[in-house]
N, C-alpha and C. Protein backbone atom coordinates (compact mmCIF):
# COMPACT_ATOMS: atom_id res chain seq x y z
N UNK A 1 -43.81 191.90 52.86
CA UNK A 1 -45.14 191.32 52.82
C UNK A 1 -46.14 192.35 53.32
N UNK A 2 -47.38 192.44 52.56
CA UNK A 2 -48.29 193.93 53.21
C UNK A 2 -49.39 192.70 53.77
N UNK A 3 -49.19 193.66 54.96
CA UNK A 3 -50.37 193.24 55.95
C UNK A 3 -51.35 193.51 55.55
N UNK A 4 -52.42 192.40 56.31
CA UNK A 4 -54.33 192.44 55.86
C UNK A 4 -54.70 193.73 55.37
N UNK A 5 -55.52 193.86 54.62
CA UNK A 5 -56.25 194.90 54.67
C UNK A 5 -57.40 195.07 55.62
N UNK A 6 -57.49 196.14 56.71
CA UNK A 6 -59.15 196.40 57.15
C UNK A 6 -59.64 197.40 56.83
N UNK A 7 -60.88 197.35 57.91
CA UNK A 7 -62.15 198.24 57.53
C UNK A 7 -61.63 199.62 57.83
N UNK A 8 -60.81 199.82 58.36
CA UNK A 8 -60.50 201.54 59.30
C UNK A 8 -59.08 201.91 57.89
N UNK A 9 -59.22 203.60 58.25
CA UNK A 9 -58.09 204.06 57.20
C UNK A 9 -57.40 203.45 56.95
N UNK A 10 -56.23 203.75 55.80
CA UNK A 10 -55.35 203.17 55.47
C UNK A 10 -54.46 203.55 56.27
N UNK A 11 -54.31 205.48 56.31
CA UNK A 11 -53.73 205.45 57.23
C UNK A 11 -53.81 206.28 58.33
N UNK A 12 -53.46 206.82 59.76
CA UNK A 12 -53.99 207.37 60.40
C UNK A 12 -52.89 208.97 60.44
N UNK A 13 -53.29 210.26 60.55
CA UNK A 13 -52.87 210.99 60.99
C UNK A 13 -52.28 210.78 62.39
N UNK A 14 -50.91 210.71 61.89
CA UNK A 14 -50.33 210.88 63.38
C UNK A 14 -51.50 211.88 64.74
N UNK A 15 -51.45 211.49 65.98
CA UNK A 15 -52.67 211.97 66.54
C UNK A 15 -51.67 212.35 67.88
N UNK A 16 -51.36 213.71 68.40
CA UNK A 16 -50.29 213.87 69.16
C UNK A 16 -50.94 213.46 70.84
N UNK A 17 -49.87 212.93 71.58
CA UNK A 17 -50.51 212.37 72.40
C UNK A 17 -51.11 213.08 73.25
N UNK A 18 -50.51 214.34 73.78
CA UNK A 18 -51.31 215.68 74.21
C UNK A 18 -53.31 215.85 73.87
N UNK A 19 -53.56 215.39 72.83
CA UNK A 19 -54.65 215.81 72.16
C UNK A 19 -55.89 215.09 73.12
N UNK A 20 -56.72 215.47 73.50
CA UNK A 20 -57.94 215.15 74.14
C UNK A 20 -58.98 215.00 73.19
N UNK A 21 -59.63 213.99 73.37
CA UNK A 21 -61.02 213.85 72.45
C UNK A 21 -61.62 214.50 72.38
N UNK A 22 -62.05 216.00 73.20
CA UNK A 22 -62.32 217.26 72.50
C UNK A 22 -61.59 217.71 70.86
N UNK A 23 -60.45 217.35 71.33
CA UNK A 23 -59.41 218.09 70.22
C UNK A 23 -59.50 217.16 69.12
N UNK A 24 -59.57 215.90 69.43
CA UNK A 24 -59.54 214.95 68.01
C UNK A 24 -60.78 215.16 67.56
N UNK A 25 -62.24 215.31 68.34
CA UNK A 25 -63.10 215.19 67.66
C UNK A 25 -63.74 216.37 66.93
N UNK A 26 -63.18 217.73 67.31
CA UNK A 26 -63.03 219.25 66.65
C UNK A 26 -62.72 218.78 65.22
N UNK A 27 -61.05 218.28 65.32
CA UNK A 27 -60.32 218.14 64.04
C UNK A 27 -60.95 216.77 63.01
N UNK A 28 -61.48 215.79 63.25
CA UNK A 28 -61.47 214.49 62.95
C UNK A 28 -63.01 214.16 62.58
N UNK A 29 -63.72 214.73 63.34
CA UNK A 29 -64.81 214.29 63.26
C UNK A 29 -65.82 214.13 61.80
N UNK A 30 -65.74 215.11 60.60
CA UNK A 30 -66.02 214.71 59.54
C UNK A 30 -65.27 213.70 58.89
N UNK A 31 -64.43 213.40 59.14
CA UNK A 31 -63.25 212.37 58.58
C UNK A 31 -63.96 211.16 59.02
N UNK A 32 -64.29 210.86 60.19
CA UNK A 32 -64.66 209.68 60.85
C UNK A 32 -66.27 209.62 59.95
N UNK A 33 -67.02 210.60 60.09
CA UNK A 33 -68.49 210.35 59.54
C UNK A 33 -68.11 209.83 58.19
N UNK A 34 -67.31 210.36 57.10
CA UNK A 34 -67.19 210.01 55.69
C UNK A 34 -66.88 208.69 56.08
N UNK A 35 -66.05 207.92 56.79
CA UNK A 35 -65.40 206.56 57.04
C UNK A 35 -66.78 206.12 57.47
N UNK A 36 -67.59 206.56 58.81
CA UNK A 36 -68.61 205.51 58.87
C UNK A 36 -69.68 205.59 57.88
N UNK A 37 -69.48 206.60 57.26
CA UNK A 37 -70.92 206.77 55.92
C UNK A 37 -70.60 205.67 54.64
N UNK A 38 -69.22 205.60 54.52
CA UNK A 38 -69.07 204.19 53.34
C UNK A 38 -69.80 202.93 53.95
N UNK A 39 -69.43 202.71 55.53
CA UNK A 39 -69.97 201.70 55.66
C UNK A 39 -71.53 201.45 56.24
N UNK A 40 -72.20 202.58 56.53
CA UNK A 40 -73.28 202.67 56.95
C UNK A 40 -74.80 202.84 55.71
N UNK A 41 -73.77 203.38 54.80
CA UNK A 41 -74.63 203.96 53.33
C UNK A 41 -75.62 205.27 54.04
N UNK A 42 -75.74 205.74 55.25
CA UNK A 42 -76.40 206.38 55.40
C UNK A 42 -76.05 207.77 56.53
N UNK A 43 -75.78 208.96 56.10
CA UNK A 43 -75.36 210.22 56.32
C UNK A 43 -75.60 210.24 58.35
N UNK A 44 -77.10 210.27 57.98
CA UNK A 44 -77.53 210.40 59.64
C UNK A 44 -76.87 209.39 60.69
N UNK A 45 -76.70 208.12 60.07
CA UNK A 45 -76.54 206.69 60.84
C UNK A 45 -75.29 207.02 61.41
N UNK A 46 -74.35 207.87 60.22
CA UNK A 46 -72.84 207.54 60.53
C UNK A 46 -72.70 208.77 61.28
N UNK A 47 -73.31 209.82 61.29
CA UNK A 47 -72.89 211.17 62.34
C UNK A 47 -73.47 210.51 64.07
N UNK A 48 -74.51 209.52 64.08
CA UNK A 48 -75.02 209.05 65.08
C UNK A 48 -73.88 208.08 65.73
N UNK A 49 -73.24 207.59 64.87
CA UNK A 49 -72.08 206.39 65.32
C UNK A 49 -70.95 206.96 65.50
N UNK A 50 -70.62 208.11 64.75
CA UNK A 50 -69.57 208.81 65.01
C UNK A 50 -69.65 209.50 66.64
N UNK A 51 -70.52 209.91 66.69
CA UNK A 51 -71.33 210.57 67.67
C UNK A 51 -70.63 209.28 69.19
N UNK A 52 -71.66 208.72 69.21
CA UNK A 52 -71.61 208.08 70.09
C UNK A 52 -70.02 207.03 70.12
N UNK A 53 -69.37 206.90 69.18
CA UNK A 53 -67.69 206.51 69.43
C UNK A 53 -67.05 207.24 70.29
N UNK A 54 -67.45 208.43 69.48
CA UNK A 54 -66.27 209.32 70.28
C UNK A 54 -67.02 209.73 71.93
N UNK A 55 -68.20 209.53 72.51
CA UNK A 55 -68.76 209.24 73.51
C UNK A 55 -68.02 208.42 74.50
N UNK A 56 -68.25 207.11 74.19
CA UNK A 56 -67.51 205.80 74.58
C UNK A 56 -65.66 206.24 74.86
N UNK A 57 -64.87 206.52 73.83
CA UNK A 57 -63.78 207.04 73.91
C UNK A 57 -63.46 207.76 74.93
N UNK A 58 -64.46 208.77 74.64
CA UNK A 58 -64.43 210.01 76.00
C UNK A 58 -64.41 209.85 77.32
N UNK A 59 -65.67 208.54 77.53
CA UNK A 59 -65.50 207.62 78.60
C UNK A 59 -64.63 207.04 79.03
N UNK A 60 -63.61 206.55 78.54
CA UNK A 60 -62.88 205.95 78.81
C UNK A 60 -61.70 206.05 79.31
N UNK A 61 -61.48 207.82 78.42
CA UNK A 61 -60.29 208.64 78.86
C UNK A 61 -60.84 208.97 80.23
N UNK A 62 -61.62 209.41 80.02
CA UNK A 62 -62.52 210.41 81.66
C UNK A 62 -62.06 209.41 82.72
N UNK A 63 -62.48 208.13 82.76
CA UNK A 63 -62.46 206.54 83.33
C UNK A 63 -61.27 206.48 83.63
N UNK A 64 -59.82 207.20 83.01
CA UNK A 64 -58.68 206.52 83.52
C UNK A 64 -58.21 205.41 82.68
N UNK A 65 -59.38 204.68 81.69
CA UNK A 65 -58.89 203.08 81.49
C UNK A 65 -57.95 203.29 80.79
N UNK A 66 -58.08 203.68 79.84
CA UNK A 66 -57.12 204.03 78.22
C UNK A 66 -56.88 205.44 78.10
N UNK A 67 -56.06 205.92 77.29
CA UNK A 67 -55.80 207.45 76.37
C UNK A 67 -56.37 207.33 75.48
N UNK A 68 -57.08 208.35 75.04
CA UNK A 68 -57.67 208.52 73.60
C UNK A 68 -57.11 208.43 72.58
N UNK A 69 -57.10 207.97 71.12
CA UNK A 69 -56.35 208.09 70.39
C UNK A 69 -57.44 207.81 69.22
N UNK A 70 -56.52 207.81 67.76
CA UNK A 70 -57.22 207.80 66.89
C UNK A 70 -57.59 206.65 66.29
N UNK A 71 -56.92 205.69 66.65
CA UNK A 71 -56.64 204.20 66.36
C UNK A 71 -57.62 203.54 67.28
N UNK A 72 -57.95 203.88 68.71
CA UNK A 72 -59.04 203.40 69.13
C UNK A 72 -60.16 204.24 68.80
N UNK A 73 -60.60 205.28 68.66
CA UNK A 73 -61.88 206.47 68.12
C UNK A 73 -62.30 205.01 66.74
N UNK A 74 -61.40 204.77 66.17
CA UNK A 74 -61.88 204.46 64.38
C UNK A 74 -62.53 203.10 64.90
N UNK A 75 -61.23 202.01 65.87
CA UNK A 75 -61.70 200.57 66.29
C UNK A 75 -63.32 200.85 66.80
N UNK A 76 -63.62 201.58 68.10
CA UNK A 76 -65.03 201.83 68.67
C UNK A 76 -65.87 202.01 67.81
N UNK A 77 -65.57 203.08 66.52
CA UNK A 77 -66.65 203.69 65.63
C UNK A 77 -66.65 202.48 64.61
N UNK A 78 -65.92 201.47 64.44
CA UNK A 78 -66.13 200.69 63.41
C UNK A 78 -67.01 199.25 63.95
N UNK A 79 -66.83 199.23 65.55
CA UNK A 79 -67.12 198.02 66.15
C UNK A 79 -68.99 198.67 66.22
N UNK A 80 -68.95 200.14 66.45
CA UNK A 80 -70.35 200.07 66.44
C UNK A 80 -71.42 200.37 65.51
N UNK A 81 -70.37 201.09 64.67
CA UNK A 81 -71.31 200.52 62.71
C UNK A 81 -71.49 199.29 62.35
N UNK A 82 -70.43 198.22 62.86
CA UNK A 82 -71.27 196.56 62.44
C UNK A 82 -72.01 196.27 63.31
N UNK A 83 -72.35 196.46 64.42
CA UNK A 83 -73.87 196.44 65.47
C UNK A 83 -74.47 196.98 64.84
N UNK A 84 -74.57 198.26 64.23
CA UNK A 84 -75.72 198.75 63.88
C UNK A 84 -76.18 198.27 62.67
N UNK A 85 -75.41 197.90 61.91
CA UNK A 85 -75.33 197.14 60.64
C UNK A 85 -76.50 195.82 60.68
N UNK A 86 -75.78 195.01 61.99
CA UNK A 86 -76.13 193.60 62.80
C UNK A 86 -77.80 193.79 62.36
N UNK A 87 -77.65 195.15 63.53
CA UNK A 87 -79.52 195.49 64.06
C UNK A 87 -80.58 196.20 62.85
N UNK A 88 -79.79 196.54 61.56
CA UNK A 88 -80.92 196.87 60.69
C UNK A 88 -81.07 195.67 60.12
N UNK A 89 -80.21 194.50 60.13
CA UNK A 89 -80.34 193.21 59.06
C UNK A 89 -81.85 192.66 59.80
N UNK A 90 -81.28 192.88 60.96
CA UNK A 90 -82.35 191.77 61.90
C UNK A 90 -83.55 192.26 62.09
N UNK A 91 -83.92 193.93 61.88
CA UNK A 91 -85.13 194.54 61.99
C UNK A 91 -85.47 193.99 60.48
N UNK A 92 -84.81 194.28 59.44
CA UNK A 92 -85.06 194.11 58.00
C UNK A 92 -86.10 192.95 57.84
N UNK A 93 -85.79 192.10 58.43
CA UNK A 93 -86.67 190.40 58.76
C UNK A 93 -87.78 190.51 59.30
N UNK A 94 -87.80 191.38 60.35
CA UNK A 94 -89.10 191.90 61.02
C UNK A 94 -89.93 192.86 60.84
N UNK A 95 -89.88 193.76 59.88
CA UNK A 95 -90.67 194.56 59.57
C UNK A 95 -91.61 194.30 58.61
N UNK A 96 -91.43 193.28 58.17
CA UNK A 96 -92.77 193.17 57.30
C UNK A 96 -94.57 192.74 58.09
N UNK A 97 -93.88 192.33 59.75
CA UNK A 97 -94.97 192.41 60.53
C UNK A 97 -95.90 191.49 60.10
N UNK A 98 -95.21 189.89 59.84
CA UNK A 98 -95.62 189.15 59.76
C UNK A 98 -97.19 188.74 58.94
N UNK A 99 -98.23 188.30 59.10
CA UNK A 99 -99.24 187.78 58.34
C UNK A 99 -100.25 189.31 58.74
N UNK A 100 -99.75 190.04 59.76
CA UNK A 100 -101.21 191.24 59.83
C UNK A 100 -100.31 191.97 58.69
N UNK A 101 -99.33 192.29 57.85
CA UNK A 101 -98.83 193.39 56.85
C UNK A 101 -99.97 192.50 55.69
N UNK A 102 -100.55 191.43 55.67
CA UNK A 102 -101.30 190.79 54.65
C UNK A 102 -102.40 191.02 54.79
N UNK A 103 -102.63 191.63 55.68
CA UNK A 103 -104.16 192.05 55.84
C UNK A 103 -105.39 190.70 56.74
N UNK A 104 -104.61 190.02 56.95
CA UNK A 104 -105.15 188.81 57.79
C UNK A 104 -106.07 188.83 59.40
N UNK A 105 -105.48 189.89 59.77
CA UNK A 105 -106.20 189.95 60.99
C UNK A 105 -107.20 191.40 61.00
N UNK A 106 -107.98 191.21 61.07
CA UNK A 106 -108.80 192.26 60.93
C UNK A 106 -110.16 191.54 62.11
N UNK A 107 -110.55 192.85 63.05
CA UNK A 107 -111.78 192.13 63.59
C UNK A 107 -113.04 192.23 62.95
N UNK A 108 -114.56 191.49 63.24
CA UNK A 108 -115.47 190.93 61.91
C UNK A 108 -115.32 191.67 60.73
N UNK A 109 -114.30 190.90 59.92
CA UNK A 109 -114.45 191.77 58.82
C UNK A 109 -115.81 191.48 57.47
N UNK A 110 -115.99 192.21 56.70
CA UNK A 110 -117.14 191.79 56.29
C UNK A 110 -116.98 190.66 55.32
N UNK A 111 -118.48 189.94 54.52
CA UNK A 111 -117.48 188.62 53.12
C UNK A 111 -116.36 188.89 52.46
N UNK A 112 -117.02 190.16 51.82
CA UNK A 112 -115.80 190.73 50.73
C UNK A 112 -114.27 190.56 51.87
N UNK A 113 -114.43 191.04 52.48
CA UNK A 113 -113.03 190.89 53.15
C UNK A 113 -112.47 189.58 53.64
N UNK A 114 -113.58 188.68 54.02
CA UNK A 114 -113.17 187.52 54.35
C UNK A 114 -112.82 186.39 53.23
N UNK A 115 -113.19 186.63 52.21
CA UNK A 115 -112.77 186.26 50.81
C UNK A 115 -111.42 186.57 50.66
N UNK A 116 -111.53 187.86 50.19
CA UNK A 116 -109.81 188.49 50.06
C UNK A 116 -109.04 188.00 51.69
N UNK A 117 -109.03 187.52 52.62
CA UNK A 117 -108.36 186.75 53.63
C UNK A 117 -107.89 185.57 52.95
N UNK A 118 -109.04 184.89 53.20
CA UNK A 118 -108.87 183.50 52.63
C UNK A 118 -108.15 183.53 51.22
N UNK A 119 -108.32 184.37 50.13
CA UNK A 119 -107.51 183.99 49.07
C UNK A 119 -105.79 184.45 49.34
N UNK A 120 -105.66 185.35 50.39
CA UNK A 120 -104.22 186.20 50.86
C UNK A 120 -103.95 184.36 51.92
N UNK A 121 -104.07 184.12 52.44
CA UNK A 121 -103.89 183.01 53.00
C UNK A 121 -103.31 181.59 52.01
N UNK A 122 -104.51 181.80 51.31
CA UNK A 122 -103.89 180.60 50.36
C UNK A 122 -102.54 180.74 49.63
N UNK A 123 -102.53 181.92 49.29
CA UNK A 123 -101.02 182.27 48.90
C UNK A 123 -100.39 182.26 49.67
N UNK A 124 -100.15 182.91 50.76
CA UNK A 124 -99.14 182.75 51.88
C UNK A 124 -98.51 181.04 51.67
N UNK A 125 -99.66 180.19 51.96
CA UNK A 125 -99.96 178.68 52.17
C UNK A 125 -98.88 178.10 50.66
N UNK A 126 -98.95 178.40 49.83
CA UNK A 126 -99.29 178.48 48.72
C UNK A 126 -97.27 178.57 48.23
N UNK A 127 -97.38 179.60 48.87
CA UNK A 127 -95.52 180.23 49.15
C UNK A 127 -94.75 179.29 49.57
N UNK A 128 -95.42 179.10 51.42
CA UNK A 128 -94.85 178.09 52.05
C UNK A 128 -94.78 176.91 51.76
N UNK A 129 -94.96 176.39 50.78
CA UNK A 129 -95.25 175.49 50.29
C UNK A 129 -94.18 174.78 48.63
N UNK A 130 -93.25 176.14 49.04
CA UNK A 130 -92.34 176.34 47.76
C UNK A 130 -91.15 176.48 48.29
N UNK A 131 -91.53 176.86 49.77
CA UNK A 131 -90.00 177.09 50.58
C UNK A 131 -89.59 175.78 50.94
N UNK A 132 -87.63 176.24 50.68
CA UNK A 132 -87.10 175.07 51.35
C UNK A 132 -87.16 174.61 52.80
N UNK A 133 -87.07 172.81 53.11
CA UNK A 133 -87.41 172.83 54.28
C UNK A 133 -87.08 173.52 55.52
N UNK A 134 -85.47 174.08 55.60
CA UNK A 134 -84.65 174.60 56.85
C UNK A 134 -85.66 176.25 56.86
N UNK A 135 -85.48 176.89 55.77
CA UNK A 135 -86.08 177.32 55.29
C UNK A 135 -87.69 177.91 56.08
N UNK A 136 -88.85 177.28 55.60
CA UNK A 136 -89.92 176.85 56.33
C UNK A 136 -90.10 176.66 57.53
N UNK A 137 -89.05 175.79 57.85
CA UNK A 137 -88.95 175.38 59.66
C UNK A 137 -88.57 177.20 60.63
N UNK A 138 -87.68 177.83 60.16
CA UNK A 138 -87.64 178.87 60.49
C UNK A 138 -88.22 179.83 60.55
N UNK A 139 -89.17 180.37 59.60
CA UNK A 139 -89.84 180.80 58.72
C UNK A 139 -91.04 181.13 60.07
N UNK A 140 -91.39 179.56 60.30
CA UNK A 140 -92.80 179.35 61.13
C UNK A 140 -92.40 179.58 62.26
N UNK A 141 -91.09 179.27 63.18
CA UNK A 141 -90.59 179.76 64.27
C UNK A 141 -90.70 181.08 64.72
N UNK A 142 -90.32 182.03 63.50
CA UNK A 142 -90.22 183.21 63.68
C UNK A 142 -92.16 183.65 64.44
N UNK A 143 -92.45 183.31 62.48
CA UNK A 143 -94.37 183.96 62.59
C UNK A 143 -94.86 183.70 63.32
N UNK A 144 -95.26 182.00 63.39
CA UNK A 144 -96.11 181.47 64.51
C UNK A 144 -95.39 181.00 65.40
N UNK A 145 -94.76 180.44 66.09
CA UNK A 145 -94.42 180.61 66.88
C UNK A 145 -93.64 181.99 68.40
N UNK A 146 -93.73 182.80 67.41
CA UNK A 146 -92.88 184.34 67.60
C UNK A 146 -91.53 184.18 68.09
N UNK A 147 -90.97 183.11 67.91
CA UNK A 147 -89.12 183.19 68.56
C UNK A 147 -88.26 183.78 68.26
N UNK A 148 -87.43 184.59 69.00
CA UNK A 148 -86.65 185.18 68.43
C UNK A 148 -85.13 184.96 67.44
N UNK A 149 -84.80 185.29 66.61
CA UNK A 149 -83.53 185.06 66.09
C UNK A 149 -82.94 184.23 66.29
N UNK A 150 -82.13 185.15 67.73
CA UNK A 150 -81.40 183.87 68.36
C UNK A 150 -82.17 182.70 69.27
N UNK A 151 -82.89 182.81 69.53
CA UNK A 151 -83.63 181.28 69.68
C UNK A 151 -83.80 180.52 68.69
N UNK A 152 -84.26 180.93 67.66
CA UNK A 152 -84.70 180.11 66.45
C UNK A 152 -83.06 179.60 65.96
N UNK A 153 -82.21 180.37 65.85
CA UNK A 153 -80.50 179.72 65.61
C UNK A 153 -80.18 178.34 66.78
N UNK A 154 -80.76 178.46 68.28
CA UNK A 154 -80.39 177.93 68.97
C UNK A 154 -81.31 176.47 68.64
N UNK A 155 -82.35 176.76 68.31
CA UNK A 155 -83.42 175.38 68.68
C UNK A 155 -83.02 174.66 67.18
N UNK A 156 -82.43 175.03 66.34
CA UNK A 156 -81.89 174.89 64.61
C UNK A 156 -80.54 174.34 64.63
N UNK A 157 -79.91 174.88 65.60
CA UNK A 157 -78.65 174.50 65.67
C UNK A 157 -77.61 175.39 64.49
N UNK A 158 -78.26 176.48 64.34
CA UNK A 158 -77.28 177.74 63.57
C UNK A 158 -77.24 178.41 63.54
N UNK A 159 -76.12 179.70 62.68
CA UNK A 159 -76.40 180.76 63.22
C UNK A 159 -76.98 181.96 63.32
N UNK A 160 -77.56 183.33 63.75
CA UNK A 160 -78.32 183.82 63.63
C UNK A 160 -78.02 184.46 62.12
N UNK A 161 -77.18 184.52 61.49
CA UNK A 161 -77.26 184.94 60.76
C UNK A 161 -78.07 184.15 59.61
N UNK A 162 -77.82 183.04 59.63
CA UNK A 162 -78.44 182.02 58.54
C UNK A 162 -79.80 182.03 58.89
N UNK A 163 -80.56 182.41 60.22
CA UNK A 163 -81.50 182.13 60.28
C UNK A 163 -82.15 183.59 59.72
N UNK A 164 -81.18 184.63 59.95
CA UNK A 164 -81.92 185.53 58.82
C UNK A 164 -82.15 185.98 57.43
N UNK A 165 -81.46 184.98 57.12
CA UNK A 165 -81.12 184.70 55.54
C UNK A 165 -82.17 183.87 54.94
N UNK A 166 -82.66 182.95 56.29
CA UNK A 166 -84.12 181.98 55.81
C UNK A 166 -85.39 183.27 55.71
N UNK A 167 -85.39 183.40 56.86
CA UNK A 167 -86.43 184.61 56.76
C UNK A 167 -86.34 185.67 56.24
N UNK A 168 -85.49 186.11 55.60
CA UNK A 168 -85.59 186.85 54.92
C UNK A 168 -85.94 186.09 52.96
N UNK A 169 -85.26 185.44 52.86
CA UNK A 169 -85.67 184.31 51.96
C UNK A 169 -87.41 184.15 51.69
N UNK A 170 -87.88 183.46 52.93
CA UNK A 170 -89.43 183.34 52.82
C UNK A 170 -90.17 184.55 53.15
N UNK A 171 -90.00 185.61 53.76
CA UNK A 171 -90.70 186.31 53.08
C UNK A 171 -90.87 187.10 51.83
N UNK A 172 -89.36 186.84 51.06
CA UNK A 172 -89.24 187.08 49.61
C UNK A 172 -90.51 186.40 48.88
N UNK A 173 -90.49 184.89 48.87
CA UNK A 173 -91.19 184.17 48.38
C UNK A 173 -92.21 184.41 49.04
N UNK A 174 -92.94 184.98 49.63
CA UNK A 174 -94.29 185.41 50.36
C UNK A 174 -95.08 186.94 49.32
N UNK A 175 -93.92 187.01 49.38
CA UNK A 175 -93.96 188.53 48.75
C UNK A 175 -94.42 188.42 47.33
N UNK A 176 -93.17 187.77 46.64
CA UNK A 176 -93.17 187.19 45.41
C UNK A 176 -94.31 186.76 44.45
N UNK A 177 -94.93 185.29 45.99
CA UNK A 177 -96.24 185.10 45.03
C UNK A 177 -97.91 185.84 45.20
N UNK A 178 -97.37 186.82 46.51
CA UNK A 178 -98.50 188.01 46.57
C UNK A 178 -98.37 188.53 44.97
N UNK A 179 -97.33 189.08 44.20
CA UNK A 179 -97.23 190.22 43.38
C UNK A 179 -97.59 189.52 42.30
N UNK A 180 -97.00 188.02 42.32
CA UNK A 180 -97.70 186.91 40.60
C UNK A 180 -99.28 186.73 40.80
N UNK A 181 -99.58 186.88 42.04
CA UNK A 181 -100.68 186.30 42.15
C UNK A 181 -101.96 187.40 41.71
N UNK A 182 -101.42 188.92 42.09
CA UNK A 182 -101.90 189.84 41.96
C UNK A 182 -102.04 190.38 40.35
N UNK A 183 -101.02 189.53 39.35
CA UNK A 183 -100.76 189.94 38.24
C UNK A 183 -101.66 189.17 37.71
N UNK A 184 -101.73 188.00 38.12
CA UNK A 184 -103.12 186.70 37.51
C UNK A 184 -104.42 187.00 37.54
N UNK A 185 -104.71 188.03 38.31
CA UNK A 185 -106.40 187.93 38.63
C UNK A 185 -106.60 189.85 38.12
N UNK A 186 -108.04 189.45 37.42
CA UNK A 186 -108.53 190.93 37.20
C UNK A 186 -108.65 191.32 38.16
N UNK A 187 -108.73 192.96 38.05
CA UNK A 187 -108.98 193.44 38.89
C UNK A 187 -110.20 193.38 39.89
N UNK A 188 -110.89 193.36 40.87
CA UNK A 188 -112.35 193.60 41.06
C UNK A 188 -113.43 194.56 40.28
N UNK A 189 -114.37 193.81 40.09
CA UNK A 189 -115.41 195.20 39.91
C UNK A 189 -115.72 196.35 41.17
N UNK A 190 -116.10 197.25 40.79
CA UNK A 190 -116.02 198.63 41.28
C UNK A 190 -117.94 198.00 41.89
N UNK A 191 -117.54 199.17 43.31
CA UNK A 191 -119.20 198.29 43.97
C UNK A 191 -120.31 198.96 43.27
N UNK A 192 -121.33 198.48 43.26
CA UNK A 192 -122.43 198.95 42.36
C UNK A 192 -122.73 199.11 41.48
N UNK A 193 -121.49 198.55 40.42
CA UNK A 193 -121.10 198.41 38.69
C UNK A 193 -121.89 197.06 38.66
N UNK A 194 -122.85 196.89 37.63
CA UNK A 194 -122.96 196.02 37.19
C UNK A 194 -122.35 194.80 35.98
């Protein structure tokens, strides 16, 4: 019967027990970046995770707790590519920087601008208004209310992940009917064109 498949090699170079995480990470260390670069998709991310595994490792030997080996180097470097993984999902949700990326807050701005507010608003309004309820309820937790993730999972009763799946969801549909909405209307006239 073949056991599970996981995320770490198939298989490991025997790693002699003599070898110090100097020595594994001399020999190993592009090996480990290619392994965390499949799962990172990104060159820098995975020399940074590689980086800091074999850190932790090092610690640990230094510490007395454990021996270094290659089987824990891959477990550490794999446990901290899905954190990092975790933490771009959850920035991913937050970077759109809520209703000021819409141009909404601006101090006295002039008509023309307070027009284009009010019509960026109504869409927003407009969006929310298309989102599902769990959806919505989250949605507003996040923006207006500013809660975080895991608060908003806790006061919802789920988990953070679903709650970034809502928000990420509504601001799709935020997005969405910015770009239909933008496709519906001429352009402005140019100032001083009659």
């Amino acid at each position: 019967m073949r056991s599970r498949v996981s995320a770490t090699p198939e298989r490991f170079e025997q790693t002699p027990v003599h070898m110090s995480i100097q020595e594994i990470f001399k020999e190993r260390r592009l090996k480990l970046e290619r392994f965390l670069h499949r799962l990172l998709r990104n060159s820098d991310d995975a020399a940074d995770v590689a980086q800091e595994a074999f850190l932790r490792v090092y610690a640990a030997e230094v510490g007395g707790k454990t021996p270094a080996s290659e089987a824990l180097l891959y477990t550490v470097a794999k446990n901290l590519a899905l954190s990092e993984l975790r933490k771009k999902t959850s920035r991913a949700t937050d970077t759109v920087e809520d209703i000021e990326q819409f141009g909404l807050m601006e101090e006295s701005p002039g008509p023309e601008r307070l027009l284009q507010q009010r019509q960026m608003l109504a869409i927003i309004e407009s969006a929310m208004a298309r989102m599902p309820e769990r959806c919505l309820e989250a949605f507003r937790l996040r923006k207006i209310d500013g809660l975080s993730h895991a608060e908003i999972a806790q006061h919802m009763g789920i988990s953070v992940k679903t709650v970034e799946r809502h928000i990420t969801q509504a601001l799709q549909l935020c997005h969405d009917q910015v770009r239909t909405n933008a496709t519906r209307q001429p352009p402005a006239p140019a100032r001083g064109s009659a």
